[in-house]
PDB file of N, CA and C in Angstrom:
ATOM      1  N   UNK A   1       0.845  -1.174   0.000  1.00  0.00           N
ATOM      2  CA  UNK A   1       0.000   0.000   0.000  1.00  0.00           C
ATOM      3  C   UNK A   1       0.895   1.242   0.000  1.00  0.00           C
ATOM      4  N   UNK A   2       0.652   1.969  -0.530  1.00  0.00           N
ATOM      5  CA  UNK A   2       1.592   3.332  -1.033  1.00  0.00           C
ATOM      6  C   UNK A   2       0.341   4.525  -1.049  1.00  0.00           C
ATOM      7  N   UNK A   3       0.534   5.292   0.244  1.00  0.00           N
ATOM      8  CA  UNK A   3      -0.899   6.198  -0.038  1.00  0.00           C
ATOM      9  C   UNK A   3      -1.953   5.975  -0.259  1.00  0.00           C
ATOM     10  N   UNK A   4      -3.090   6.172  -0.717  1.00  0.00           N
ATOM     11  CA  UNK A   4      -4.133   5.695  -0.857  1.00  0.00           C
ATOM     12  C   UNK A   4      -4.196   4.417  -2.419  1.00  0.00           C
ATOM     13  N   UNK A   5      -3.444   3.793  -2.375  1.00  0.00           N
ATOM     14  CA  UNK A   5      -3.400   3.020  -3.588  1.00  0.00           C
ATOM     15  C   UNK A   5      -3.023   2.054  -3.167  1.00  0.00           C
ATOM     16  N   UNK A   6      -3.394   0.656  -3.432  1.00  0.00           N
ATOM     17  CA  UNK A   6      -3.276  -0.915  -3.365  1.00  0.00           C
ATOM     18  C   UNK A   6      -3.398  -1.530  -4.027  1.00  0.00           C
ATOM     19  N   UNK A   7      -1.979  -2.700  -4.014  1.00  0.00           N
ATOM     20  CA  UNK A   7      -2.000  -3.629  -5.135  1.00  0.00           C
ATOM     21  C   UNK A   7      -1.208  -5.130  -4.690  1.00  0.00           C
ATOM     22  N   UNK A   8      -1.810  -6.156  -4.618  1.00  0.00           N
ATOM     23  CA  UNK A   8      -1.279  -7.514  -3.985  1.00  0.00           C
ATOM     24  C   UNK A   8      -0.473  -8.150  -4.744  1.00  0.00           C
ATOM     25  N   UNK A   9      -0.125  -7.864  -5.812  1.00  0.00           N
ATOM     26  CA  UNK A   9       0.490  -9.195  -6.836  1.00  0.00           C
ATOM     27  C   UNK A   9       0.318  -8.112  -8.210  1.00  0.00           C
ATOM     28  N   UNK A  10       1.643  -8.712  -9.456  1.00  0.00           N
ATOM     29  CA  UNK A  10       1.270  -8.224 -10.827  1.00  0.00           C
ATOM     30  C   UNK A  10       0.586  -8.192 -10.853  1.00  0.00           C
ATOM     31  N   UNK A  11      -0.837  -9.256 -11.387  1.00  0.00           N
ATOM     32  CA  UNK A  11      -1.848  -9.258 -12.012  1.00  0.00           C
ATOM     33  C   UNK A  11      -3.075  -9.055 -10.913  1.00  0.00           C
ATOM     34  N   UNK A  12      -2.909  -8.613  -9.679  1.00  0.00           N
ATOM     35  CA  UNK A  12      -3.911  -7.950  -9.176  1.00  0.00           C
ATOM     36  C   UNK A  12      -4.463  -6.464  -9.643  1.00  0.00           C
ATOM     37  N   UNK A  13      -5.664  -6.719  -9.015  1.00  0.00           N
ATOM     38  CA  UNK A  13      -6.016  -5.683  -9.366  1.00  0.00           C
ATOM     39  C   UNK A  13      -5.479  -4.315  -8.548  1.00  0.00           C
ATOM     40  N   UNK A  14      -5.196  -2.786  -9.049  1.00  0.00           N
ATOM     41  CA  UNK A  14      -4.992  -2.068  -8.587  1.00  0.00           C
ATOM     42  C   UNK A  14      -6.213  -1.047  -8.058  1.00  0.00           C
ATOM     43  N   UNK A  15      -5.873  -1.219  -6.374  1.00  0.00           N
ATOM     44  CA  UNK A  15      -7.494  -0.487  -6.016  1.00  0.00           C
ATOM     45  C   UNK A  15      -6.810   1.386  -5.343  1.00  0.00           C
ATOM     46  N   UNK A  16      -7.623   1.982  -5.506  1.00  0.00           N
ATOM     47  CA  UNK A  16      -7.989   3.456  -5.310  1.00  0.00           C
ATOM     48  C   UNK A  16      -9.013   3.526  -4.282  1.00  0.00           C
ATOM     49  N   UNK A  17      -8.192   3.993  -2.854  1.00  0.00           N
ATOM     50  CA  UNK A  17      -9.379   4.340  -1.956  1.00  0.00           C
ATOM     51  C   UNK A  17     -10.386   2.944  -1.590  1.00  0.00           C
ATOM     52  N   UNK A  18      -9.890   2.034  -1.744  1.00  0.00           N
ATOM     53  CA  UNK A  18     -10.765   0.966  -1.457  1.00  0.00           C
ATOM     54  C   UNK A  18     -11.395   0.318  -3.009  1.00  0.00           C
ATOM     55  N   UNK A  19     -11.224   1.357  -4.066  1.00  0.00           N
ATOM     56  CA  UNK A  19     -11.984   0.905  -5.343  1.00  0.00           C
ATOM     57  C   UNK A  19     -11.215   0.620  -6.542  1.00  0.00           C
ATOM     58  N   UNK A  20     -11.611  -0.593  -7.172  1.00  0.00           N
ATOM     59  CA  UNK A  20     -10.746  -0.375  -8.224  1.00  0.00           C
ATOM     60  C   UNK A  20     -10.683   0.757  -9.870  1.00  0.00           C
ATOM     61  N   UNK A  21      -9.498  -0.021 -10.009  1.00  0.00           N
ATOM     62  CA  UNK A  21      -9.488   1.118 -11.405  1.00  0.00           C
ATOM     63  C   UNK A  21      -8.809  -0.073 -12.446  1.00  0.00           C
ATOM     64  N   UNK A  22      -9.769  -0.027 -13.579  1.00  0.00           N
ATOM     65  CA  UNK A  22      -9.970  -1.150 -14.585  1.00  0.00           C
ATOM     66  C   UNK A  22      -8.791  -1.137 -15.134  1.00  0.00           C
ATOM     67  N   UNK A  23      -7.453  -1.730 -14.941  1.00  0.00           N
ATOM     68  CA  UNK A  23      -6.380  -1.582 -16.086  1.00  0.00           C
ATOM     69  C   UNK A  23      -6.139  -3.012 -16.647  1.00  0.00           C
ATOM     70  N   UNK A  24      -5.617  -2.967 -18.028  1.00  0.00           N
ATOM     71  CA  UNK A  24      -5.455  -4.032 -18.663  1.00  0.00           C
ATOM     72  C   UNK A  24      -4.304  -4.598 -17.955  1.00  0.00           C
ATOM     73  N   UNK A  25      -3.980  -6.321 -18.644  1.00  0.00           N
ATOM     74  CA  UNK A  25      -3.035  -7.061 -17.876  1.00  0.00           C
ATOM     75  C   UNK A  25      -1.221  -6.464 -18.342  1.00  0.00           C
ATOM     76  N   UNK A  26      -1.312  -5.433 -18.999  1.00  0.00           N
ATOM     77  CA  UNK A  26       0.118  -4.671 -19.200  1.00  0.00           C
ATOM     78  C   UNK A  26       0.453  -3.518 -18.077  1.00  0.00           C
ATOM     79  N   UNK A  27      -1.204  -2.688 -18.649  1.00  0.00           N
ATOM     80  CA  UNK A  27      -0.766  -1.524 -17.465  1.00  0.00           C
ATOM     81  C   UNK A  27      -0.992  -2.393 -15.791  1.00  0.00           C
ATOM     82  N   UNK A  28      -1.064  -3.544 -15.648  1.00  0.00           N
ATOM     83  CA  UNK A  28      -1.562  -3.683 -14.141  1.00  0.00           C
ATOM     84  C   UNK A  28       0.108  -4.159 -14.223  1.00  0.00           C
ATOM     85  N   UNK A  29       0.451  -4.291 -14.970  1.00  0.00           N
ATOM     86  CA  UNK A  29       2.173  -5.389 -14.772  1.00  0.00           C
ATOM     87  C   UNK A  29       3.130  -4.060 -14.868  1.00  0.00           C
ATOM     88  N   UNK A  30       2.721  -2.953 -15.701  1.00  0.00           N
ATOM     89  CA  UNK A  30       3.711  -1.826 -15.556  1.00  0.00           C
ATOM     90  C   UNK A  30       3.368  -0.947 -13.937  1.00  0.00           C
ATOM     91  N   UNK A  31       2.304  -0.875 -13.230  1.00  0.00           N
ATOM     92  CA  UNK A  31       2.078  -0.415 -12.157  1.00  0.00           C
ATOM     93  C   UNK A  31       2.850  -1.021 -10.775  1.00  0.00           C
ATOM     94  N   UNK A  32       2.404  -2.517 -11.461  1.00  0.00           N
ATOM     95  CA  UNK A  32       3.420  -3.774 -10.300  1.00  0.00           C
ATOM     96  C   UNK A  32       4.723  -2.874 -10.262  1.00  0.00           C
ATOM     97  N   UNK A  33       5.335  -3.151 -11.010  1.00  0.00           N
ATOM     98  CA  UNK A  33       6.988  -2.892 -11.122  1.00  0.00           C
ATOM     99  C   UNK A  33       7.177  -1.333 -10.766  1.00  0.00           C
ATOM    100  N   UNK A  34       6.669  -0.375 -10.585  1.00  0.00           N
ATOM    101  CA  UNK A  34       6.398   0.641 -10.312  1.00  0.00           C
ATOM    102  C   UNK A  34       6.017   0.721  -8.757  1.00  0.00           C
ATOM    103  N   UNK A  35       5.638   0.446  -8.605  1.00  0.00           N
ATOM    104  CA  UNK A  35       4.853   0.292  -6.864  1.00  0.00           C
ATOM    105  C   UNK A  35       6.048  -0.808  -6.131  1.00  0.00           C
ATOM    106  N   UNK A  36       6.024  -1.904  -6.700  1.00  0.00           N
ATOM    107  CA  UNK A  36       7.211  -2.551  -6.021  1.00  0.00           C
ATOM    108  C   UNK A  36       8.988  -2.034  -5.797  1.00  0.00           C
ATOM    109  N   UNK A  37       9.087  -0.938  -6.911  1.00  0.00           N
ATOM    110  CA  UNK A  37      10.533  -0.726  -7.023  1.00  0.00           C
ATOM    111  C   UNK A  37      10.505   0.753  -5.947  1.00  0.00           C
ATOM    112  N   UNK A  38       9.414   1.599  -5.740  1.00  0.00           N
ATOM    113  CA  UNK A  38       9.017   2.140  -4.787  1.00  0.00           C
ATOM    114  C   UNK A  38       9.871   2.694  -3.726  1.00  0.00           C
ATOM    115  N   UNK A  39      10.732   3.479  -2.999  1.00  0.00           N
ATOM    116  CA  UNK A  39      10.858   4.959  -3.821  1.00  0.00           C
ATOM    117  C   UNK A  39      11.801   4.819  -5.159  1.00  0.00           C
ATOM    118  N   UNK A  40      12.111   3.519  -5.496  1.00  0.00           N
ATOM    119  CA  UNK A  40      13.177   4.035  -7.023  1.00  0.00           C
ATOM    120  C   UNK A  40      12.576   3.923  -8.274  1.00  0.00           C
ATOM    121  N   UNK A  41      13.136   5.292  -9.138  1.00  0.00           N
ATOM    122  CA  UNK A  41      13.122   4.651 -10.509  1.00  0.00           C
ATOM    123  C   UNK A  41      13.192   3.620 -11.382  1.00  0.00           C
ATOM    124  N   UNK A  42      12.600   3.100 -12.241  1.00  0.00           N
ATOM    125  CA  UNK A  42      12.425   1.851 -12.837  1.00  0.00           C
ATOM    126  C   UNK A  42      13.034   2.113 -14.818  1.00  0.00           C
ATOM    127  N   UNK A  43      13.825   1.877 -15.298  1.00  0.00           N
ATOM    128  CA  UNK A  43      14.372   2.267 -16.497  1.00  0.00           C
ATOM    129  C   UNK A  43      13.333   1.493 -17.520  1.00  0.00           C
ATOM    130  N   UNK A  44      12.920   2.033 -18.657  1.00  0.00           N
ATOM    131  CA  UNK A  44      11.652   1.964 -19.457  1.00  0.00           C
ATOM    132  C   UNK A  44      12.587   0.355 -19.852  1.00  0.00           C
ATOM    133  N   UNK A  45      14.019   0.146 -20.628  1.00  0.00           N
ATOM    134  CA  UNK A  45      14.170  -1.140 -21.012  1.00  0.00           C
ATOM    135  C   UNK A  45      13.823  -2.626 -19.758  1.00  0.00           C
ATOM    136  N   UNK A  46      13.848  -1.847 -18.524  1.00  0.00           N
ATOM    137  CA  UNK A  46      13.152  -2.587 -17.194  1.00  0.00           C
ATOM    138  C   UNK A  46      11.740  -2.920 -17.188  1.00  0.00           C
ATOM    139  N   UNK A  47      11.235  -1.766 -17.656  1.00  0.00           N
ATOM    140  CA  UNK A  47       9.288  -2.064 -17.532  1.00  0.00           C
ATOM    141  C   UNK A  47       9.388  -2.889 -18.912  1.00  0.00           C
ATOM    142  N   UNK A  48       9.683  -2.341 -19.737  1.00  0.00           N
ATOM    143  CA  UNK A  48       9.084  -3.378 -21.140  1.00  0.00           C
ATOM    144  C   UNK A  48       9.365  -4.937 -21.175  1.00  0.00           C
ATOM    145  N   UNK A  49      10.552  -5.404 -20.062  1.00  0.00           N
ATOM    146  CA  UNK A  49      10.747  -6.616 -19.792  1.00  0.00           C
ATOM    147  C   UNK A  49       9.699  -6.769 -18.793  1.00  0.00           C
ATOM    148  N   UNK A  50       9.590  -6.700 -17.892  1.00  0.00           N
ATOM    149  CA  UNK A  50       8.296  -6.850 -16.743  1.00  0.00           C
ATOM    150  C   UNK A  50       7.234  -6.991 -17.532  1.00  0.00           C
ATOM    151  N   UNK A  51       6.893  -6.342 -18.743  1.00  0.00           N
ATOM    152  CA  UNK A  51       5.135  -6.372 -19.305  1.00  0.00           C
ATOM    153  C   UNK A  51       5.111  -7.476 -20.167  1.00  0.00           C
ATOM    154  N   UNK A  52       6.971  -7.774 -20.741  1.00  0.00           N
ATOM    155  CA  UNK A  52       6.809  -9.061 -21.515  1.00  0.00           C
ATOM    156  C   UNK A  52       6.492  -8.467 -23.240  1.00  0.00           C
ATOM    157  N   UNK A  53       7.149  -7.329 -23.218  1.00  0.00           N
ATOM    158  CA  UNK A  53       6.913  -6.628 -24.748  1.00  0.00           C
ATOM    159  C   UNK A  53       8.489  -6.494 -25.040  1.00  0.00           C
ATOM    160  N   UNK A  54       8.178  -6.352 -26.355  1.00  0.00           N
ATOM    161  CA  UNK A  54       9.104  -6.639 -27.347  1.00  0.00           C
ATOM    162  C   UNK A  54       9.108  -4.759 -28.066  1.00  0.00           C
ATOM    163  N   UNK A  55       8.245  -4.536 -27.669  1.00  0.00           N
ATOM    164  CA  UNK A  55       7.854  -2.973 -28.478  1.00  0.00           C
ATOM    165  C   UNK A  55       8.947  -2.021 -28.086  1.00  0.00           C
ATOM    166  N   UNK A  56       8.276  -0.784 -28.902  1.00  0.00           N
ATOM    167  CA  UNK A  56       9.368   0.245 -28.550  1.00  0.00           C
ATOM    168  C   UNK A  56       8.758   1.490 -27.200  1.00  0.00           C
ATOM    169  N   UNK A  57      10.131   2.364 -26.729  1.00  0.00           N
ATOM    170  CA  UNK A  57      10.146   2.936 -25.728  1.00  0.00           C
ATOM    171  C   UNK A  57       8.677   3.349 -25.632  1.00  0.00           C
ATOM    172  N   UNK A  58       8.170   3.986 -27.072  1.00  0.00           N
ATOM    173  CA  UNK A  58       6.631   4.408 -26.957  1.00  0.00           C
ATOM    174  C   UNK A  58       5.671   3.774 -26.429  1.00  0.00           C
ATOM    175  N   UNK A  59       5.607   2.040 -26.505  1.00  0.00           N
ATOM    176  CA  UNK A  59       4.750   1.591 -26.088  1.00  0.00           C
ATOM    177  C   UNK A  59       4.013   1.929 -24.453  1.00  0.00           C
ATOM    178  N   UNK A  60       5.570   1.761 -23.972  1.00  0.00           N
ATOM    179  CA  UNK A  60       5.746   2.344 -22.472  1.00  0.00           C
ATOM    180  C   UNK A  60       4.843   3.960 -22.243  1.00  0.00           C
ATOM    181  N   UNK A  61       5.110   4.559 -22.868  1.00  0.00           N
ATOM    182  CA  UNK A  61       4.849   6.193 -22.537  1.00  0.00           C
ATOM    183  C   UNK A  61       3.269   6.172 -23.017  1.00  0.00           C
ATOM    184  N   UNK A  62       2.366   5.519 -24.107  1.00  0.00           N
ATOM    185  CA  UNK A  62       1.157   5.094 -24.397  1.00  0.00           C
ATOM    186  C   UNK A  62       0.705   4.287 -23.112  1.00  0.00           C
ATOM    187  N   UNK A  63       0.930   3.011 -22.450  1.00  0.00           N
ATOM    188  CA  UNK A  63       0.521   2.459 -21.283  1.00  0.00           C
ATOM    189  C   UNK A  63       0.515   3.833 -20.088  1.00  0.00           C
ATOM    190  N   UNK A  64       1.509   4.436 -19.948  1.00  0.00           N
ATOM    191  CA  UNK A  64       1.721   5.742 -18.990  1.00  0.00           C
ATOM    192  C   UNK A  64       0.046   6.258 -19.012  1.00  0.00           C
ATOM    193  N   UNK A  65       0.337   6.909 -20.222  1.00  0.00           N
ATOM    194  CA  UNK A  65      -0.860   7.869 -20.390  1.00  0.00           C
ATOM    195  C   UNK A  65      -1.976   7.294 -20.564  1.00  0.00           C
ATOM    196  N   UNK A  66      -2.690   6.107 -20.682  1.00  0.00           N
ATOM    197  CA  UNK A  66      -3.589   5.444 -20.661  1.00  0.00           C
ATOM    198  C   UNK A  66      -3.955   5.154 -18.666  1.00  0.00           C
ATOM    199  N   UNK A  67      -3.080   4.618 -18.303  1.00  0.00           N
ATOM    200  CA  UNK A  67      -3.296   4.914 -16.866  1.00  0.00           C
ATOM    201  C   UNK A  67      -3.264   6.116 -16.456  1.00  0.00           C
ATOM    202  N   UNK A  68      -3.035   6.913 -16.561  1.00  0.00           N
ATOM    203  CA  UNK A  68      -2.985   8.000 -16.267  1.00  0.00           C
ATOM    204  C   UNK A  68      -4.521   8.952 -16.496  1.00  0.00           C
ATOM    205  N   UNK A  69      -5.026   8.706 -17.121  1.00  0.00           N
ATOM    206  CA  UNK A  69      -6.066   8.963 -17.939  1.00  0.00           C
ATOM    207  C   UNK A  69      -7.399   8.177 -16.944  1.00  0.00           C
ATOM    208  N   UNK A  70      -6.901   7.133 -16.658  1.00  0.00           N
ATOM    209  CA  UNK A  70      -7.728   6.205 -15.958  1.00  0.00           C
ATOM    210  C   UNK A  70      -8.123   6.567 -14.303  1.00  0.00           C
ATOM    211  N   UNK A  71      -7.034   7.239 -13.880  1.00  0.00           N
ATOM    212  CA  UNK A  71      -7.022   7.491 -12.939  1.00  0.00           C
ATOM    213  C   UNK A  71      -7.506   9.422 -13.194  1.00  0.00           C
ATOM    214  N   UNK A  72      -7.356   9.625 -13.628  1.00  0.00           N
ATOM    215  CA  UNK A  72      -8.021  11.432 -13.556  1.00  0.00           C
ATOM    216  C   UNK A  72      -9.150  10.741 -14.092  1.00  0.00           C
ATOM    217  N   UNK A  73      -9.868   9.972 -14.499  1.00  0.00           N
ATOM    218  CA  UNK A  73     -11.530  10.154 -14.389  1.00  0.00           C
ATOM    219  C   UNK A  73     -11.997   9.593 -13.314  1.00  0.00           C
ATOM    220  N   UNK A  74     -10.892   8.980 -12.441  1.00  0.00           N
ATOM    221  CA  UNK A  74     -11.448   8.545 -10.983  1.00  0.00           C
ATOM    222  C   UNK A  74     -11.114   9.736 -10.045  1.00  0.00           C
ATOM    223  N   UNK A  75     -11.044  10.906 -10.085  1.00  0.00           N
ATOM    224  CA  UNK A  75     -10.263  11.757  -9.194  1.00  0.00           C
ATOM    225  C   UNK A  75      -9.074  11.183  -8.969  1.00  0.00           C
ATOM    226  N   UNK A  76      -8.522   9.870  -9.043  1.00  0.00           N
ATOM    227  CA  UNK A  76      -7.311   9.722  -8.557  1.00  0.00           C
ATOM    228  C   UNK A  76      -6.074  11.130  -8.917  1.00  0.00           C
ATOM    229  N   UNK A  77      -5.361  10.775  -7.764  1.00  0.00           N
ATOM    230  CA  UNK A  77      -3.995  11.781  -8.574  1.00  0.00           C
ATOM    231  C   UNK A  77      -3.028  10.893  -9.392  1.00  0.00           C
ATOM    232  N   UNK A  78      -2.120  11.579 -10.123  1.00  0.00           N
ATOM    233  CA  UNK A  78      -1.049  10.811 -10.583  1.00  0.00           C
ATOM    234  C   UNK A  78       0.131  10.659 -10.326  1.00  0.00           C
ATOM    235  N   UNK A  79       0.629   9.501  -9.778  1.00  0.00           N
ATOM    236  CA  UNK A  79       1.644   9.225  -8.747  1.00  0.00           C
ATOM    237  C   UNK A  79       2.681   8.130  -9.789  1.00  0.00           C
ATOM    238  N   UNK A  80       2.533   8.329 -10.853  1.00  0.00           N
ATOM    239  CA  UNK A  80       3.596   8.465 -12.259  1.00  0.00           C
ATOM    240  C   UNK A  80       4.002   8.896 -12.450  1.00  0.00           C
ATOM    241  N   UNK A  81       5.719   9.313 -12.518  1.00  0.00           N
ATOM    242  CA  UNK A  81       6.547  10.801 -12.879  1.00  0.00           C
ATOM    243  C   UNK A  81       7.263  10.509 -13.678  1.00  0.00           C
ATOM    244  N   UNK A  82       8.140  10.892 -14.509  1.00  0.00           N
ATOM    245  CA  UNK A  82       9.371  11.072 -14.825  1.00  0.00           C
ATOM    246  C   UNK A  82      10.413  11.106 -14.375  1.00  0.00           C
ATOM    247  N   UNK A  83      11.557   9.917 -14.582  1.00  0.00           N
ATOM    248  CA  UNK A  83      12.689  10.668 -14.106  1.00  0.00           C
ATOM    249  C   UNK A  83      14.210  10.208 -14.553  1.00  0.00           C
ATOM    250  N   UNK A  84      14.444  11.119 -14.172  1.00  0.00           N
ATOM    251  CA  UNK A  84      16.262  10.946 -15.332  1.00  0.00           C
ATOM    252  C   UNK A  84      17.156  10.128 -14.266  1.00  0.00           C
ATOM    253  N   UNK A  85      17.371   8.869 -14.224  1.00  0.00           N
ATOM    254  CA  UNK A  85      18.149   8.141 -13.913  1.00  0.00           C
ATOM    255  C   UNK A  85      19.426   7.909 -14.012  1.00  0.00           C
ATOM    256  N   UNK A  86      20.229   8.012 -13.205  1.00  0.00           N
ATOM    257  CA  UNK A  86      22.059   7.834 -13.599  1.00  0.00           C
ATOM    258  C   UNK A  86      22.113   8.830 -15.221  1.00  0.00           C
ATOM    259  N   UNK A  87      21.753  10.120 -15.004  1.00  0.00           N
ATOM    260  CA  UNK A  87      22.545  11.242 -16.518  1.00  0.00           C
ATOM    261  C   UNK A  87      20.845  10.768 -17.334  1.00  0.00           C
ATOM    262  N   UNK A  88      21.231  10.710 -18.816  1.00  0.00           N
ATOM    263  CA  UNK A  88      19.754  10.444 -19.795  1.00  0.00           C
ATOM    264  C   UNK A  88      19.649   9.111 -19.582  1.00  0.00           C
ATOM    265  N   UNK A  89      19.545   8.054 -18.822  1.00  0.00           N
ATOM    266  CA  UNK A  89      18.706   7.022 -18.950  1.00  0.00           C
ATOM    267  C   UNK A  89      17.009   7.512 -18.340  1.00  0.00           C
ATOM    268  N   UNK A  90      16.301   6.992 -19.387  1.00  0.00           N
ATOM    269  CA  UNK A  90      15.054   7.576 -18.913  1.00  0.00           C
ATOM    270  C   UNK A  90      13.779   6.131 -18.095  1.00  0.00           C
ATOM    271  N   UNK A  91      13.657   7.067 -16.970  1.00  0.00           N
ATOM    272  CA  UNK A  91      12.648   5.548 -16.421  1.00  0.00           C
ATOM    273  C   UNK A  91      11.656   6.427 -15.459  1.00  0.00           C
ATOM    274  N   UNK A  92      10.845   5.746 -14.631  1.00  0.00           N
ATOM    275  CA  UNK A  92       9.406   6.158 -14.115  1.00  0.00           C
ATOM    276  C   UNK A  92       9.663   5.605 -13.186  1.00  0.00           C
ATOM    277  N   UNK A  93       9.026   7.100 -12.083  1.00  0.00           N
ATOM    278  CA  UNK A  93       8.581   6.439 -10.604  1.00  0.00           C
ATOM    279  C   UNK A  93       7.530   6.645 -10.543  1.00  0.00           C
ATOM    280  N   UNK A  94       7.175   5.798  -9.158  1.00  0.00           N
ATOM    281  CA  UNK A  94       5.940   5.807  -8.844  1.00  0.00           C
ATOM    282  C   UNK A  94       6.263   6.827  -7.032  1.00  0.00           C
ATOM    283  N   UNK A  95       5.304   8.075  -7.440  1.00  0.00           N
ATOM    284  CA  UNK A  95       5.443   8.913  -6.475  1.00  0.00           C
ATOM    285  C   UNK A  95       4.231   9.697  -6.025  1.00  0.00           C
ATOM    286  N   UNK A  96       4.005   9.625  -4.522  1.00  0.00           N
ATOM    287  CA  UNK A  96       2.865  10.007  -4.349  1.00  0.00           C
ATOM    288  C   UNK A  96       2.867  11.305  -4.237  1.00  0.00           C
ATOM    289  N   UNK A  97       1.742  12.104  -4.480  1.00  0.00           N
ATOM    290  CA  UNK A  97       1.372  13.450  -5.061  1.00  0.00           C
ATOM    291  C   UNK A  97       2.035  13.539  -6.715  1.00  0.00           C
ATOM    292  N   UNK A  98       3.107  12.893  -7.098  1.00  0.00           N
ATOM    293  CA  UNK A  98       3.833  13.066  -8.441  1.00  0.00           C
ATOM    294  C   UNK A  98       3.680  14.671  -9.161  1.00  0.00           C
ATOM    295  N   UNK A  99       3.202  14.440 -10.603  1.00  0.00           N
ATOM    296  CA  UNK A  99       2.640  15.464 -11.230  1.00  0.00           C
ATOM    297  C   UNK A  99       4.329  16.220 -11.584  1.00  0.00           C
ATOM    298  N   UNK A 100       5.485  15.785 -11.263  1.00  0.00           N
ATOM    299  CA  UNK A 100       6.396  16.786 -11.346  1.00  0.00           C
ATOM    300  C   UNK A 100       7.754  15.362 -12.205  1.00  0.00           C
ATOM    301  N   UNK A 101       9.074  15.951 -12.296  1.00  0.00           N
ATOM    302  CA  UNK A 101      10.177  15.347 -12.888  1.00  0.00           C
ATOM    303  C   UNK A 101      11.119  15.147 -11.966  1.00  0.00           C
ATOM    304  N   UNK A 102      11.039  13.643 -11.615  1.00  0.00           N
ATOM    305  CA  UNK A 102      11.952  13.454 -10.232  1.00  0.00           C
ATOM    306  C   UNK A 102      13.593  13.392 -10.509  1.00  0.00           C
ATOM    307  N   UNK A 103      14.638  13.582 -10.423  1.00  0.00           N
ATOM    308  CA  UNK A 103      16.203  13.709 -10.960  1.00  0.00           C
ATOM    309  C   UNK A 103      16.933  12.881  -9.409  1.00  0.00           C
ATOM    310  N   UNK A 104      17.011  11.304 -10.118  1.00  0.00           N
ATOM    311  CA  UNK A 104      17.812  10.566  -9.149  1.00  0.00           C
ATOM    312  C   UNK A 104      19.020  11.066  -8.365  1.00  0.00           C
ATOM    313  N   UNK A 105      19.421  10.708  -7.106  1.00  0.00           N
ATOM    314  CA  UNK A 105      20.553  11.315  -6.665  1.00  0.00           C
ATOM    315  C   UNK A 105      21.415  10.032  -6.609  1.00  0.00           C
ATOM    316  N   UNK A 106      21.299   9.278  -6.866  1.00  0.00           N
ATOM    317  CA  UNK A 106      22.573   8.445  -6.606  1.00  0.00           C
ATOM    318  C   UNK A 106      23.864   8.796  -8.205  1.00  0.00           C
ATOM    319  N   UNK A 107      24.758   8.636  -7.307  1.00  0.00           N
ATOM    320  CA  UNK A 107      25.920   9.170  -8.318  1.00  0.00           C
ATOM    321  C   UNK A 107      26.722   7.871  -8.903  1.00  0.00           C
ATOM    322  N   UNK A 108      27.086   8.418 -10.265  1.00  0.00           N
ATOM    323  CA  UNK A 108      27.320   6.871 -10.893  1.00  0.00           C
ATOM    324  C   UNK A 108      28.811   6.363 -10.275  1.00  0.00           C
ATOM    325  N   UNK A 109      29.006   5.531 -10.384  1.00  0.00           N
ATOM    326  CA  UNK A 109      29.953   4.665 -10.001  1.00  0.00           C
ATOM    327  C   UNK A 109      30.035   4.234  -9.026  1.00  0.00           C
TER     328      UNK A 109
END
């Protein structure tokens, strides 16, 4: 549980406030890995292995905004961000209140 949001397993369902919110079996597997990696960034070539796609970076940023979407017609907020990982590797946290571009602090090496 992460704020008002709950989720038991990948392919559980992800509930809001006690309720759920209908996501397909990709976006519920890109949320898993997101919620589980929790406070860290997750690198998009990371989620697209977790969902079991072969697609490109876009596919990822289309699932984003589809949940995302899902959740602003529930009032939910969006606790999906952006963020620049170790320099331009680009990957997603899952952060509560979000809405902003999170910039990892761990330093490389």
């Amino acid at each position: 549980m992460i704020d008002d949001f709950y989720m038991a397993a990948p392919l559980a369902q992800l509930r809001w406030k006690g309720g759920p919110v209908p996501l397909t079996g990709s976006e519920s597997q890109l949320v898993w890995a997101l919620m589980k990696a929790y406070p860290n960034p997750v690198k998009i070539e990371v989620i697209l292995d977790r969902i079991g796609s072969d697609s490109t970076y876009n596919a990822v940023q289309v699932f984003i905004h589809r949940i995302r979407k899902k959740l602003k017609a529930m009032g939910a907020p969006n606790p999906i961000v952006s963020a620049r990982h170790q320099g331009s590797n680009r990957a997603y946290v899952w952060k509560p209140g979000g809405d902003h571009v999170v910039r990892s602090t761990k330093k490389k090496g």
